[in-house]
Structure formats: C-alpha cells, structure tokens
C-alpha atoms as a PDB file:
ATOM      1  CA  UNK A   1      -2.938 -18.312   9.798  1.00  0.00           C
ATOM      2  CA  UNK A   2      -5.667 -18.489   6.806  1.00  0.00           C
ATOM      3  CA  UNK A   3      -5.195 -20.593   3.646  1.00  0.00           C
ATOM      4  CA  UNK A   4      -7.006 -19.156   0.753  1.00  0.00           C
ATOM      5  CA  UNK A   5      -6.454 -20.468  -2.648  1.00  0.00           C
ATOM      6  CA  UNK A   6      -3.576 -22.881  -1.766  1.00  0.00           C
ATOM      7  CA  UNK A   7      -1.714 -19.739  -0.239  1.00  0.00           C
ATOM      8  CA  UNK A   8      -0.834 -19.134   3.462  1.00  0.00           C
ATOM      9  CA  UNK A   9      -1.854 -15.688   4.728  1.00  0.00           C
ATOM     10  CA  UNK A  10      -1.429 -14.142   7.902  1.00  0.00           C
ATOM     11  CA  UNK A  11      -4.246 -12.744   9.883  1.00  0.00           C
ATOM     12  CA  UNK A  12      -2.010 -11.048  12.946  1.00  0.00           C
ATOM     13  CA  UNK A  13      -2.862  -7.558  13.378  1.00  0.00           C
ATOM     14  CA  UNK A  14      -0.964  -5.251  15.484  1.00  0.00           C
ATOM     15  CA  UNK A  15       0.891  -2.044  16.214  1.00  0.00           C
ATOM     16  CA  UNK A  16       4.317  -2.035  15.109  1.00  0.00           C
ATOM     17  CA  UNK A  17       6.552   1.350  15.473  1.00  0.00           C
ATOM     18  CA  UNK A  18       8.373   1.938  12.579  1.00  0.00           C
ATOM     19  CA  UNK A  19      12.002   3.634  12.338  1.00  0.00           C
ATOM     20  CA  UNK A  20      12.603   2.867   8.525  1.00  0.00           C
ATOM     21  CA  UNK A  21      12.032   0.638   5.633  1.00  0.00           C
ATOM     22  CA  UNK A  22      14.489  -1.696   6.848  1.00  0.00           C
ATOM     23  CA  UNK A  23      13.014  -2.717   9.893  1.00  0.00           C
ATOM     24  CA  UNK A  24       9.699  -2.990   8.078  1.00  0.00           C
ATOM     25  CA  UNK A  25      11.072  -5.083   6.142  1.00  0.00           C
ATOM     26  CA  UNK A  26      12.556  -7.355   9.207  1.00  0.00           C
ATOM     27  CA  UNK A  27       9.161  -6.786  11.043  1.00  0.00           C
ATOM     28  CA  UNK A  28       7.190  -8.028   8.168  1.00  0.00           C
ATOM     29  CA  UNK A  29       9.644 -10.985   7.347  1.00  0.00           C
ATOM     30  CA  UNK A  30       8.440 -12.484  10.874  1.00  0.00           C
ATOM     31  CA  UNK A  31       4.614 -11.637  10.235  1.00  0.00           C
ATOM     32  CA  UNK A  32       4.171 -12.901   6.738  1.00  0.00           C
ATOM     33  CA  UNK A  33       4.563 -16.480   5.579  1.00  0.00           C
ATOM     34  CA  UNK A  34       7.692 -17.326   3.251  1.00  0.00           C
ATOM     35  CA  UNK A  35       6.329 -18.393   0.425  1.00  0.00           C
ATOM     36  CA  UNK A  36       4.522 -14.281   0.079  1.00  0.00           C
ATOM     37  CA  UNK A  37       7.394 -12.753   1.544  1.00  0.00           C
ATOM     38  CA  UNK A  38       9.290 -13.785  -1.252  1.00  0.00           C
ATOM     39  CA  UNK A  39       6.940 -12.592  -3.633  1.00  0.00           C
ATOM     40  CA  UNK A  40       6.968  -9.476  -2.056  1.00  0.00           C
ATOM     41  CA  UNK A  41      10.270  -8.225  -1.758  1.00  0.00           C
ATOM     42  CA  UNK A  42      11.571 -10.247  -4.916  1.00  0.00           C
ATOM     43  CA  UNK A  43      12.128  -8.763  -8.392  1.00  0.00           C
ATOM     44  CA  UNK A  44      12.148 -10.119 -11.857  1.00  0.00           C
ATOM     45  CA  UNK A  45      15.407 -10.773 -13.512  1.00  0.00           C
ATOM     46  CA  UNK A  46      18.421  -9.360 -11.505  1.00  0.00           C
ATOM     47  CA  UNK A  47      16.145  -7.048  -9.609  1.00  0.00           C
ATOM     48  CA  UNK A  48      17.451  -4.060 -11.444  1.00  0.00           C
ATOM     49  CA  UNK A  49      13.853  -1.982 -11.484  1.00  0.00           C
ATOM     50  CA  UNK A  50      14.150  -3.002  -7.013  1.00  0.00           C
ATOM     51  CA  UNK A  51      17.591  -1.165  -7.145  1.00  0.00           C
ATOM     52  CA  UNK A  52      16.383   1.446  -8.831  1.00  0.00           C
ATOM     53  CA  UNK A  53      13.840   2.457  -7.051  1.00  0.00           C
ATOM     54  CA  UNK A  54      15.514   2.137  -3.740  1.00  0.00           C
ATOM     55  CA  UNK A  55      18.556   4.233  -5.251  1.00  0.00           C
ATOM     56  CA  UNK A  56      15.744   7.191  -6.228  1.00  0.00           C
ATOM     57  CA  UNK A  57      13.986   6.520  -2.617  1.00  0.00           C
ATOM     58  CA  UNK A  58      16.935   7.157  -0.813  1.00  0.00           C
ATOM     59  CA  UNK A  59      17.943  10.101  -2.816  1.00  0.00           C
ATOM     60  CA  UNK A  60      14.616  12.223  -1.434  1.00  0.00           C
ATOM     61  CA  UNK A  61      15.329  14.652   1.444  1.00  0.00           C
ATOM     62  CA  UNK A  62      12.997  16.692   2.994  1.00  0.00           C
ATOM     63  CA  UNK A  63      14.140  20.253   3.844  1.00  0.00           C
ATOM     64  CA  UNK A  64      11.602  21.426   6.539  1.00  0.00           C
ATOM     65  CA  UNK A  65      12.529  25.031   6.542  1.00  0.00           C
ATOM     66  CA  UNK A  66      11.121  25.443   3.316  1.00  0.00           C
ATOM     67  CA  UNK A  67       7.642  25.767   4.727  1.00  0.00           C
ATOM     68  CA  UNK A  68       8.344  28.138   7.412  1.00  0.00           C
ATOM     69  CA  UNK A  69       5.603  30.839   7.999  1.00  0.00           C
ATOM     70  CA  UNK A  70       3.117  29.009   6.150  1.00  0.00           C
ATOM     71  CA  UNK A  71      -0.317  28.972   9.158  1.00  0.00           C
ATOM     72  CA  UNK A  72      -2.495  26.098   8.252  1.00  0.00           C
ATOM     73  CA  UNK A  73      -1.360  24.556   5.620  1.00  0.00           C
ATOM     74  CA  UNK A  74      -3.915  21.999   3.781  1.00  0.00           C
ATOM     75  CA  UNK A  75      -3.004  18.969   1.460  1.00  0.00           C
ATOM     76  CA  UNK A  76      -6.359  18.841   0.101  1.00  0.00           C
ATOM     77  CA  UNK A  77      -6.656  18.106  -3.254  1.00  0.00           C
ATOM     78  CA  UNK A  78      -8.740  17.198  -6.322  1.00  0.00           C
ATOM     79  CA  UNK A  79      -8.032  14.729  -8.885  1.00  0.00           C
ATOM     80  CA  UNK A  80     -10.560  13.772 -12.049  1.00  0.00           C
ATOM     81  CA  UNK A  81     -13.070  15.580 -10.273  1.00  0.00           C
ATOM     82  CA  UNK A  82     -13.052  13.904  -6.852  1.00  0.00           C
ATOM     83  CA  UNK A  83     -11.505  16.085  -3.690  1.00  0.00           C
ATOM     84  CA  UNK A  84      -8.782  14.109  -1.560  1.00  0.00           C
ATOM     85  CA  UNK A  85      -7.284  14.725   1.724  1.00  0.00           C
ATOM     86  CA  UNK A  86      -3.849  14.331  -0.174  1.00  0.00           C
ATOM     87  CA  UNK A  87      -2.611  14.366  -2.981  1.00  0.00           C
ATOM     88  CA  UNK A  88      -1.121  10.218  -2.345  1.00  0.00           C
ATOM     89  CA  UNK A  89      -3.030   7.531  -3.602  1.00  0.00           C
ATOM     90  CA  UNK A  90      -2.252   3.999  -3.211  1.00  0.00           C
ATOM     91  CA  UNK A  91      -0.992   2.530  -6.237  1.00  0.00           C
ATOM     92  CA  UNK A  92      -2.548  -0.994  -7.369  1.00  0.00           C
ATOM     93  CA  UNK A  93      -0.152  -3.447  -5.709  1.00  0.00           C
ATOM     94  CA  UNK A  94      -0.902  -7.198  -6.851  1.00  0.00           C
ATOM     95  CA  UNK A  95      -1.809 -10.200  -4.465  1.00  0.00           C
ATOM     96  CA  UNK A  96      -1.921  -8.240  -1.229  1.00  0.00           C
ATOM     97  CA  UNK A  97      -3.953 -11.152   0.200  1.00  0.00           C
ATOM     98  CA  UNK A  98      -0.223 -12.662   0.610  1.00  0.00           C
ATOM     99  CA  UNK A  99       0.766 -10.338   3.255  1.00  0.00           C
ATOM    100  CA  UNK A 100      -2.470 -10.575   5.156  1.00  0.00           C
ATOM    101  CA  UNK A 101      -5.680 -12.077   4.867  1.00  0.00           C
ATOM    102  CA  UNK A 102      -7.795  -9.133   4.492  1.00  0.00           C
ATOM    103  CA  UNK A 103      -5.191  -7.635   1.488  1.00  0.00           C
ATOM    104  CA  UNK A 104      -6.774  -5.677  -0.424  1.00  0.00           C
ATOM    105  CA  UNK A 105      -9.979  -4.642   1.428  1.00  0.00           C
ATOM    106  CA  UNK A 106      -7.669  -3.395   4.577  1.00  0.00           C
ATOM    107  CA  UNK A 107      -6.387  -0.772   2.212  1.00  0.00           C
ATOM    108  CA  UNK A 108      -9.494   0.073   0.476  1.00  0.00           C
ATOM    109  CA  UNK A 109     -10.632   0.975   4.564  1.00  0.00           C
ATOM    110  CA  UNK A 110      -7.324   2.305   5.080  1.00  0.00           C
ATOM    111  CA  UNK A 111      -6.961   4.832   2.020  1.00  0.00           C
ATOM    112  CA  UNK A 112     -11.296   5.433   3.026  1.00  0.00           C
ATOM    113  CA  UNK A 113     -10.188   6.268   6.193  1.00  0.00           C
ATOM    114  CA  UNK A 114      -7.366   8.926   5.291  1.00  0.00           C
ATOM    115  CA  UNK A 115      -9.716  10.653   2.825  1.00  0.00           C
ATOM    116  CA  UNK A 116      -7.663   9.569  -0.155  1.00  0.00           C
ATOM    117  CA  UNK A 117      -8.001   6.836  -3.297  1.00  0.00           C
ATOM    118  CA  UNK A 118      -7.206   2.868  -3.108  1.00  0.00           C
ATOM    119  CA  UNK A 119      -6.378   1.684  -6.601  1.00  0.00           C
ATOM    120  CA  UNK A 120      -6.595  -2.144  -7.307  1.00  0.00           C
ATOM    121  CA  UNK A 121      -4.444  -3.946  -9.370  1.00  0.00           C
ATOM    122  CA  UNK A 122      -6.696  -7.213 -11.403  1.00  0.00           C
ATOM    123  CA  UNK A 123      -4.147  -9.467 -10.093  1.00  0.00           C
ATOM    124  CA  UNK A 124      -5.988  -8.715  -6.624  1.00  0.00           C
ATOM    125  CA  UNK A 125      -6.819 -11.480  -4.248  1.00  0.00           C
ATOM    126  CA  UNK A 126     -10.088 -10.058  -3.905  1.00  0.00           C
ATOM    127  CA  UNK A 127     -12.156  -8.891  -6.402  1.00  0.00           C
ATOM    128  CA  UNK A 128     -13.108  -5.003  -7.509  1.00  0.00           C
ATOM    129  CA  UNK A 129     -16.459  -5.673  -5.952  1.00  0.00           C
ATOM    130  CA  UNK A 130     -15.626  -6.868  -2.874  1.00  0.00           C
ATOM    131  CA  UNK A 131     -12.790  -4.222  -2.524  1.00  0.00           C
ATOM    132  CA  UNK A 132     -15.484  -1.256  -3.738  1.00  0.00           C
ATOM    133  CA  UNK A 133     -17.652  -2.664  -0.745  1.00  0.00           C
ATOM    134  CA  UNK A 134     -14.907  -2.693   1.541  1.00  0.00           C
ATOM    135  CA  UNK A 135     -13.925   1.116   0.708  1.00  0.00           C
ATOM    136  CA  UNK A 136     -17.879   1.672   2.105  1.00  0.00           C
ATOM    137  CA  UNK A 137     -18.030   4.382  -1.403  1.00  0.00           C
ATOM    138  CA  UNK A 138     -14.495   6.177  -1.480  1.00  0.00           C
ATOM    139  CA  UNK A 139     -13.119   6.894  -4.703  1.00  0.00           C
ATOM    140  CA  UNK A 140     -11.403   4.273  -6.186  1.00  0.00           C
ATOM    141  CA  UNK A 141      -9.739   3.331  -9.419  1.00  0.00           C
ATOM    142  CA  UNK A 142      -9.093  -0.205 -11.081  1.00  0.00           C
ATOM    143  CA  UNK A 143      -6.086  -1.366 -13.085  1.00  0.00           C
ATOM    144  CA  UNK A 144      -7.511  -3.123 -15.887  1.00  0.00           C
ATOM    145  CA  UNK A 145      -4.706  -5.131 -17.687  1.00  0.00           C
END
C-alpha cells in the first residue's frame, strides 16, 4: 500500500482472468482501497449518466458471422495524422493514481504497448510530463479543462 497525497493506493499487481464487468468490479473492490473505490464506481447525483451507460453497454452484441471470409483482417488505423494499431484509444479517466499507484503512467505503457493512444485527463495524479515519459514517445493527447 502507497500513500501519495493523503490518498491510499494500491501497488498489487497481478493476473486476474476476467469473465465480465461484474466480477471486475468484485475483483477490483478487494484490490483497491475504499476510500478510491468509491470514487470510482460512484456517480454524481442519482447516478443517472452510470445507468445510462451501462443500459447502452449492455445493449452491444457482437454478431461474428458478419466477418466471415474476410483473410487477414487489420485494425490499423490513422487518426490526426498518427497510424494506430486500433482504432480504441483510452479516454482521459481522472485520478487513476486511486486504483493503483502507478495510475496513469501504467496506461500510458499499456496503450504504448498495444500500438494505440493514452489520453490524460488534468485531474491526473501524475502530471502530462511524467505520463509523456512514461508512454517512452507514443501518441498521446491531453484533456485540457
């Protein structure tokens, strides 16, 4: 466990084998301290953007004989002039430092790693910089609020 600015943050890494959100959602209620747990999972208000989103999640199917006969099919991509594995970026998530210590610069390695873009949110527990150092020169882009 690491304290950084008054906050508890876990520093446990491990496997974990996912079967759905749920259980990452169980998984990561035991891994991350309460007080960022809560902020993570909680909404504003009565939650009604959480709902939402959940409602529209669920509602996606994949139909996997749409792609039959298709040999080597690529995901690459290009977006503002920079080529990407796929077209997914990660979308600027605030205070990831609550759900483990390295937050923010874990995905910047992560998203490097895939071949894709990390975007940071300014309410990041690290800063651009260190984030931009972390990502070792991927594309990235900053949410400036």
């Amino acid at each position: 466990m690491t304290i950084t600015n008054g906050y508890f943050q876990s520093d446990k890494e491990e496997k974990i084998d996912l079967v759905n959100l749920a259980s990452l959602e169980e998984r990561a209620k035991e891994i991350i301290p309460q007080g960022g747990f809560g902020y993570i999972v909680g909404g504003s208000e009565d939650e009604w953007t959480i709902k939402e989103n959940t409602k529209a999640f669920d509602h996606v199917q994949i139909l996997p004989r749409i792609l039959t006969g298709v040999e080597n099919p690529s995901t690459e991509t290009e977006l503002f002039g920079q080529k990407i594995s796929m077209p997914i970026i990660s979308s600027p998530a605030a205070a990831q430092g609550l759900a483990h210590a390295r937050g923010e610069m874990a995905t910047a390695q992560g998203m490097a790693a895939a071949g894709s873009i990390m975007s940071q949110s300014t309410y990041g527990t690290t800063t651009i910089t260190q984030t931009a150092e972390a990502g070792q020169g991927a594309p990235q882009f900053s949410n400036f609020i």
